[in-house]
Protein backbone atom coordinates (compact mmCIF):
# COMPACT_ATOMS: atom_id res chain seq x y z
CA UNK A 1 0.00 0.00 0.00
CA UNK A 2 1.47 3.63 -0.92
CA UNK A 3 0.32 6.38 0.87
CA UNK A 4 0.78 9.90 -0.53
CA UNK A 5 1.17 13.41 1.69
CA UNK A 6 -1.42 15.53 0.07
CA UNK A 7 -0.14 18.95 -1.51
CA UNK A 8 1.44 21.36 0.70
CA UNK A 9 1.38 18.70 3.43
CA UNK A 10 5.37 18.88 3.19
CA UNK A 11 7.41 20.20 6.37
CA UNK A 12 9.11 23.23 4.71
CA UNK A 13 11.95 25.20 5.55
CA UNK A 14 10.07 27.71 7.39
CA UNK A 15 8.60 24.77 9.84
CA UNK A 16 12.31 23.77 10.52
CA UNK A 17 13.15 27.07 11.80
CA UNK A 18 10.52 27.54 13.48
CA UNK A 19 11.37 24.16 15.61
CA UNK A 20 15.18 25.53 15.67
CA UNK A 21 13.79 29.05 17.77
CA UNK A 22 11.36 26.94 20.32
CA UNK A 23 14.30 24.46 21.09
CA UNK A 24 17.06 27.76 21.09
CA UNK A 25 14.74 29.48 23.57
CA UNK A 26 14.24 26.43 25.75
CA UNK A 27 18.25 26.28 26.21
CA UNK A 28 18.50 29.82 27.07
CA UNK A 29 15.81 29.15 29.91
CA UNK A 30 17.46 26.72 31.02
CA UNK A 31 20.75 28.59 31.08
CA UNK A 32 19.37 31.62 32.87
CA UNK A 33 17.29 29.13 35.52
CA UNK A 34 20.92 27.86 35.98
CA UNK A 35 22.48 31.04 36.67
CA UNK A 36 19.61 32.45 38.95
CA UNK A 37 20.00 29.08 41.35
CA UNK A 38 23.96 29.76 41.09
CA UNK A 39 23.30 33.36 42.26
CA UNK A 40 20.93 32.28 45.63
CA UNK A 41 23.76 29.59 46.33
CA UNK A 42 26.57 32.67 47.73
CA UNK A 43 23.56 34.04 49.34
CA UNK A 44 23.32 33.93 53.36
CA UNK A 45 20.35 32.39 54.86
CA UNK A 46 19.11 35.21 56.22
CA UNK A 47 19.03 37.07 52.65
CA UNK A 48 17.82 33.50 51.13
CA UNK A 49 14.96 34.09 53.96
CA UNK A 50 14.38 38.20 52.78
CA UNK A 51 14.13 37.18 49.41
CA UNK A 52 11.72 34.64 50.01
CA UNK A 53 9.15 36.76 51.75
CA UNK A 54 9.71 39.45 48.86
CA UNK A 55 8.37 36.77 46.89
CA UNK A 56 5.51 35.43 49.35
CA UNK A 57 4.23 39.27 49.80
CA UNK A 58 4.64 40.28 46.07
CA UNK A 59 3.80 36.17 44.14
CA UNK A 60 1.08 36.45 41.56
CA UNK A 61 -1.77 34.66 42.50
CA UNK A 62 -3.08 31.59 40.88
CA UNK A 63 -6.68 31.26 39.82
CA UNK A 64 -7.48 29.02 43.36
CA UNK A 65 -5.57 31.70 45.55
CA UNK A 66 -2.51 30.67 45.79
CA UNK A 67 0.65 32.15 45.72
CA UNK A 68 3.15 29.33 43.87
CA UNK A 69 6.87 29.35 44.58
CA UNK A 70 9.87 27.07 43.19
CA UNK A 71 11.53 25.47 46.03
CA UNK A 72 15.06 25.19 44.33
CA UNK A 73 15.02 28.82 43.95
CA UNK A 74 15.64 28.95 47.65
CA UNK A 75 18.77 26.71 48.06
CA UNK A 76 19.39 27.29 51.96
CA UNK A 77 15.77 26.98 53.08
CA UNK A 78 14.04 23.84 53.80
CA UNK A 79 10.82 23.10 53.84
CA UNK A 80 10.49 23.08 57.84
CA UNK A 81 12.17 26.78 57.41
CA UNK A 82 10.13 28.04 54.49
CA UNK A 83 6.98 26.95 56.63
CA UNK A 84 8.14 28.54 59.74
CA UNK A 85 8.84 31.96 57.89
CA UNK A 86 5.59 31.97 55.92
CA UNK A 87 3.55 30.99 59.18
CA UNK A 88 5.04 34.43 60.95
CA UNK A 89 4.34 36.49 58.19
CA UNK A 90 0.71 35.05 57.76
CA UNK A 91 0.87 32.57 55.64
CA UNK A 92 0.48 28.58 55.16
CA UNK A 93 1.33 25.98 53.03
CA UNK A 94 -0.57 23.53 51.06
CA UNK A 95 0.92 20.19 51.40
CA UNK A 96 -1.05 17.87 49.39
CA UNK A 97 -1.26 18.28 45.54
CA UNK A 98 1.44 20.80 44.82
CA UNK A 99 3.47 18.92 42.04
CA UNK A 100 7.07 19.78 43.44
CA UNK A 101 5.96 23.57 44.12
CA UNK A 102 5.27 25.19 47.31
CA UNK A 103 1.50 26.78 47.36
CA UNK A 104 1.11 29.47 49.75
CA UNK A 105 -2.43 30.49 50.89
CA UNK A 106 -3.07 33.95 52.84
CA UNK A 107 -4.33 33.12 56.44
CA UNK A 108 -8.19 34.04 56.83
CA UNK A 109 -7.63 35.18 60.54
CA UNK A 110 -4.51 37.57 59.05
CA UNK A 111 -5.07 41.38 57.95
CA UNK A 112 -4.79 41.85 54.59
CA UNK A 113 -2.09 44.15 53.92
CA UNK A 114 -3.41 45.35 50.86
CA UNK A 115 -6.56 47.34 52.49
């Protein structure tokens, strides 16, 4: 049996590049994820622990409410620490569902500090 592409079906040139940019830009995010965890390793903990409530206070919000933060940005912290932190300023963590992230949801009993 012979099967035949239909006209134009063909993956041209222009296809090929296209492929080339997607896979170029995936490197260079990879590079620059590489050089931002490289930066947070000759942090302090203490700076490590600034940074991360910078991001807590000013995370975008997901659709559910959640405020979504990659733990190996934060090479010092653990978990236990990260919780700790987060509970002073307010917040708590999700621990079920998270896929490898850490969800952060604004205490109900907290002030908001936006008001």
């Amino acid at each position: 049996m012979v099967m035949a592409a239909p006209p134009g079906g063909e993956f041209g040139t222009a296809g090929w590049w296209i492929v080339g940019a997607i896979g170029l830009l995936w490197i260079v995010s990879l590079f620059v994820m590489f050089l931002e965890g490289w930066k947070m390793r000759k942090r302090t903990f203490e700076e490590q622990v600034e940074i991360f409530l910078t991001d807590l206070r000013s995370g975008a919000v997901t659709r559910r409410g959640h405020i979504r933060l990659n733990p190996h940005k934060y090479t010092k912290l653990r978990r236990e620490d990260a919780d700790r932190v987060a509970e002073e300023a307010g917040y708590y963590r999700q621990t079920f569902g998270t896929k490898g992230n850490w969800l952060f949801l604004r205490s109900a009993d907290s002030e908001d500090e936006n008001k």
